[in-house]
C-alpha atoms as a PDB file:
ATOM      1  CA  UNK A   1     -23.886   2.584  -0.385  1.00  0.00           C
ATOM      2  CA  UNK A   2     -22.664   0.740   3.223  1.00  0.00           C
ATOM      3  CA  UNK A   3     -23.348   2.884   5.937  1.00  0.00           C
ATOM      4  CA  UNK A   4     -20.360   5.534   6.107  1.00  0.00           C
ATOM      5  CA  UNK A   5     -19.706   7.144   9.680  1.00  0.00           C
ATOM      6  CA  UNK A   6     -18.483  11.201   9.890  1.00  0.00           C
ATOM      7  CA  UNK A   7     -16.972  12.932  12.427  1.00  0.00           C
ATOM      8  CA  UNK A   8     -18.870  15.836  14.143  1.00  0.00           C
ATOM      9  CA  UNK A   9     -17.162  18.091  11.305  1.00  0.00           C
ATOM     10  CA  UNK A  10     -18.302  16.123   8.348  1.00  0.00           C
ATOM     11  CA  UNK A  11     -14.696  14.371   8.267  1.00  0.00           C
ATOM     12  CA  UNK A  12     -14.564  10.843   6.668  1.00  0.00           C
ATOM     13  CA  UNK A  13     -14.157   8.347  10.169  1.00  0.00           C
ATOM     14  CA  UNK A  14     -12.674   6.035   7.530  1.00  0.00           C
ATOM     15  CA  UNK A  15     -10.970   6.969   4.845  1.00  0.00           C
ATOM     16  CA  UNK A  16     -11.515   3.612   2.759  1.00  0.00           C
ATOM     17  CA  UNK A  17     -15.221   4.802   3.182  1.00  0.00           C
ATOM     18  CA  UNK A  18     -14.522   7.194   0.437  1.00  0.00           C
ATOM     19  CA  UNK A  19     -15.930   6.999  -3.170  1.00  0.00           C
ATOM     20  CA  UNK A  20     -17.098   9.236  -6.065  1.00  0.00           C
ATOM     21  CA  UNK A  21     -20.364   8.948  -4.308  1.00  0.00           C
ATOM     22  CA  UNK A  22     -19.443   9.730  -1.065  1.00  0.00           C
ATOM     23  CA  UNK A  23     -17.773  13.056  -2.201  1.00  0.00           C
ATOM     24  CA  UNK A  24     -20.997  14.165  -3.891  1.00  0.00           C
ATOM     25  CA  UNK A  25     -22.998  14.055  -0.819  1.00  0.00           C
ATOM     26  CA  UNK A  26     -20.532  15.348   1.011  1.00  0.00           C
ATOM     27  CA  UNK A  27     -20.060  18.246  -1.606  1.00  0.00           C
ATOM     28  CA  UNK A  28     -24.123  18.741  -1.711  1.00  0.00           C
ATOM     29  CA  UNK A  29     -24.808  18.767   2.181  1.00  0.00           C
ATOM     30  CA  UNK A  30     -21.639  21.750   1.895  1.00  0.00           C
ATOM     31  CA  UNK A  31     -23.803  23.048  -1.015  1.00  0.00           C
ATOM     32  CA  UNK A  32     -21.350  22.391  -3.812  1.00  0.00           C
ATOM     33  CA  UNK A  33     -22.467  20.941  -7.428  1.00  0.00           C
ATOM     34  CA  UNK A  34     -19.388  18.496  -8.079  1.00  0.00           C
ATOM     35  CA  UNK A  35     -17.808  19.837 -11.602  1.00  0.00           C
ATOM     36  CA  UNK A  36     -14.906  18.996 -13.572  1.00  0.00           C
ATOM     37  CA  UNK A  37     -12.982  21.411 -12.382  1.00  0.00           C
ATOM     38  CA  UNK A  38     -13.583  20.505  -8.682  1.00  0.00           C
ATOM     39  CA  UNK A  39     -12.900  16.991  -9.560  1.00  0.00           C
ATOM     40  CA  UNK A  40      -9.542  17.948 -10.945  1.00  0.00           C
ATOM     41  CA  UNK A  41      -8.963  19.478  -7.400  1.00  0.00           C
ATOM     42  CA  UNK A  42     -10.102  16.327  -5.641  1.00  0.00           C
ATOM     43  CA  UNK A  43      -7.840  14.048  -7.411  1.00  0.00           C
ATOM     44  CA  UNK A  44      -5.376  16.246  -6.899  1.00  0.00           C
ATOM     45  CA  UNK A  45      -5.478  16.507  -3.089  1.00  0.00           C
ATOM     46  CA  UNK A  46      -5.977  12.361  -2.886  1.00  0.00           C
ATOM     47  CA  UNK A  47      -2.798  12.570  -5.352  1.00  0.00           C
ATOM     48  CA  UNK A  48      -1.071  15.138  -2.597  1.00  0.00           C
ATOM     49  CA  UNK A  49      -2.798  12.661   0.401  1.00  0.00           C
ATOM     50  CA  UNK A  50      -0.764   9.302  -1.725  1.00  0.00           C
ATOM     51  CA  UNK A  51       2.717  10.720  -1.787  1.00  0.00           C
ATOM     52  CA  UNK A  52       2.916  12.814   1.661  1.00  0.00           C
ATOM     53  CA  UNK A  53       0.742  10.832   3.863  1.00  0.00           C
ATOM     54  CA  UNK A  54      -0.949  14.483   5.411  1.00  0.00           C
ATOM     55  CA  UNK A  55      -4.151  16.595   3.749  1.00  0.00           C
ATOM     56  CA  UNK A  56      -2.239  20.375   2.566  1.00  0.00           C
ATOM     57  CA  UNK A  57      -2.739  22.849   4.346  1.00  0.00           C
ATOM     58  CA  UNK A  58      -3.434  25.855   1.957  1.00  0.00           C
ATOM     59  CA  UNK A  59      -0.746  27.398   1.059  1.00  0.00           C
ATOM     60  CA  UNK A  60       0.884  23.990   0.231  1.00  0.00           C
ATOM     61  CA  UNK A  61      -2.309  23.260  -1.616  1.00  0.00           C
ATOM     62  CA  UNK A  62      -1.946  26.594  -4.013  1.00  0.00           C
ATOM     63  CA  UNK A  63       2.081  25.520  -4.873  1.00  0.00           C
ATOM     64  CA  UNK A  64       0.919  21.880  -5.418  1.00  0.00           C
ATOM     65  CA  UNK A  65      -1.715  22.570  -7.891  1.00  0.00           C
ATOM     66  CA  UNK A  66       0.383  25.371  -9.138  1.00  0.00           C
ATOM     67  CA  UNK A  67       3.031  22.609 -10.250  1.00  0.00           C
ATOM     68  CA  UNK A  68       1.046  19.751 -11.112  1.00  0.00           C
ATOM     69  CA  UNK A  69      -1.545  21.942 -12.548  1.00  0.00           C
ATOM     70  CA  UNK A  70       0.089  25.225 -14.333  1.00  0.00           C
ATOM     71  CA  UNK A  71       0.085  28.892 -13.106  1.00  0.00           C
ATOM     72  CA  UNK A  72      -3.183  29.807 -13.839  1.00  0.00           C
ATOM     73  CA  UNK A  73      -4.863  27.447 -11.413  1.00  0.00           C
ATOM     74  CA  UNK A  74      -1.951  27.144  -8.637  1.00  0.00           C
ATOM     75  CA  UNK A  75      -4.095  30.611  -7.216  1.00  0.00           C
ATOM     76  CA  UNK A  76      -5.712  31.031  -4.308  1.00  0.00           C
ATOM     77  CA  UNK A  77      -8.685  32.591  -5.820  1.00  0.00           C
ATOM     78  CA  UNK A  78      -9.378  30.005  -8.135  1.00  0.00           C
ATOM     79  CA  UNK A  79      -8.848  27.460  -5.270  1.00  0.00           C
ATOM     80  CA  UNK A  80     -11.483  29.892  -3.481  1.00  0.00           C
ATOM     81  CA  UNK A  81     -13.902  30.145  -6.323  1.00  0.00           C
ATOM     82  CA  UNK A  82     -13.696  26.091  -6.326  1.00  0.00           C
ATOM     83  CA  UNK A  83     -14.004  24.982  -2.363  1.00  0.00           C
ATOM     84  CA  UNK A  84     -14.863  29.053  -0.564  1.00  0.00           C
ATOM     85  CA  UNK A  85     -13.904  29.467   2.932  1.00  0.00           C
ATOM     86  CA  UNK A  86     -11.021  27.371   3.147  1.00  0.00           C
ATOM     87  CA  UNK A  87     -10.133  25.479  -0.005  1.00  0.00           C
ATOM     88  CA  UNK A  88      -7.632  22.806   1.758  1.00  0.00           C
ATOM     89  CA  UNK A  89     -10.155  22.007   4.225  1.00  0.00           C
ATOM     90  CA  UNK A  90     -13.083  21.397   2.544  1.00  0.00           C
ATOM     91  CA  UNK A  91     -11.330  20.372  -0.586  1.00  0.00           C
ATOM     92  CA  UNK A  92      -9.627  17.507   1.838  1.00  0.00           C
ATOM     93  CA  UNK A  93     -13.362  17.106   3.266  1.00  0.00           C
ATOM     94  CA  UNK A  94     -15.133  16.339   0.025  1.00  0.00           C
ATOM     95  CA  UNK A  95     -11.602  14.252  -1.351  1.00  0.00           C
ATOM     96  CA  UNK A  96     -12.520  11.857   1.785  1.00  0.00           C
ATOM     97  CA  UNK A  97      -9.233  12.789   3.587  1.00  0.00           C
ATOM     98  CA  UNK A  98      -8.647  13.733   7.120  1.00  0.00           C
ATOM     99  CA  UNK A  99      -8.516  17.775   8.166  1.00  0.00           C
ATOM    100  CA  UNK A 100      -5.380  19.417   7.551  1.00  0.00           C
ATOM    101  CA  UNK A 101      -3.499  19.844  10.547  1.00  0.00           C
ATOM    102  CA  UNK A 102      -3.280  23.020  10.849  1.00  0.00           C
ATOM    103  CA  UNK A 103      -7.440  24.173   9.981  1.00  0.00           C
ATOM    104  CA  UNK A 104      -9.624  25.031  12.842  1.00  0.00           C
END
């Protein structure tokens, strides 16, 4: 793996940096073990990233997944039990894309 700069938040630098590998040690050094279910997140939020240019912020995040994904995962707790604290911004973290706008 190239070297692969972060900001002081753990934020990609460059977002063509990103790769399957990338998100994993970015996931581990947040203390996350990468499932399919995350992964199904992640793709989503690069998916999200492709057509609108901008990481979600959460609430955009829950009705995304929520239509792409069904009912029963477009849910704030399972978003929670998936990425805790803040699921948009560490989701977009570990995804490789920059910090929502609107996180602190």
């Amino acid at each position: 793996m190239n070297a692969v700069s972060f900001d002081k938040e753990g934020f990609l630098r460059h977002l063509d940096d990103w790769s399957p590998e990338v998100a994993a040690l970015i996931a581990e050094r947040e203390g996350i073990q990468l499932t399919d279910a995350h992964w199904e997140i992640i793709e989503l939020l690069r998916e999200f990233y492709r057509r609108f240019e901008a990481s979600p912020a959460n609430r955009a995040l829950v009705k995304f997944t929520g239509i792409e994904l069904g009912p029963e995962k477009g849910r704030s707790v399972y978003l929670m039990s998936l990425f805790p604290g803040s699921p948009a911004k560490l989701g977009s973290k570990i995804a490789g894309l920059p910090k929502p706008d609107n996180c602190l």
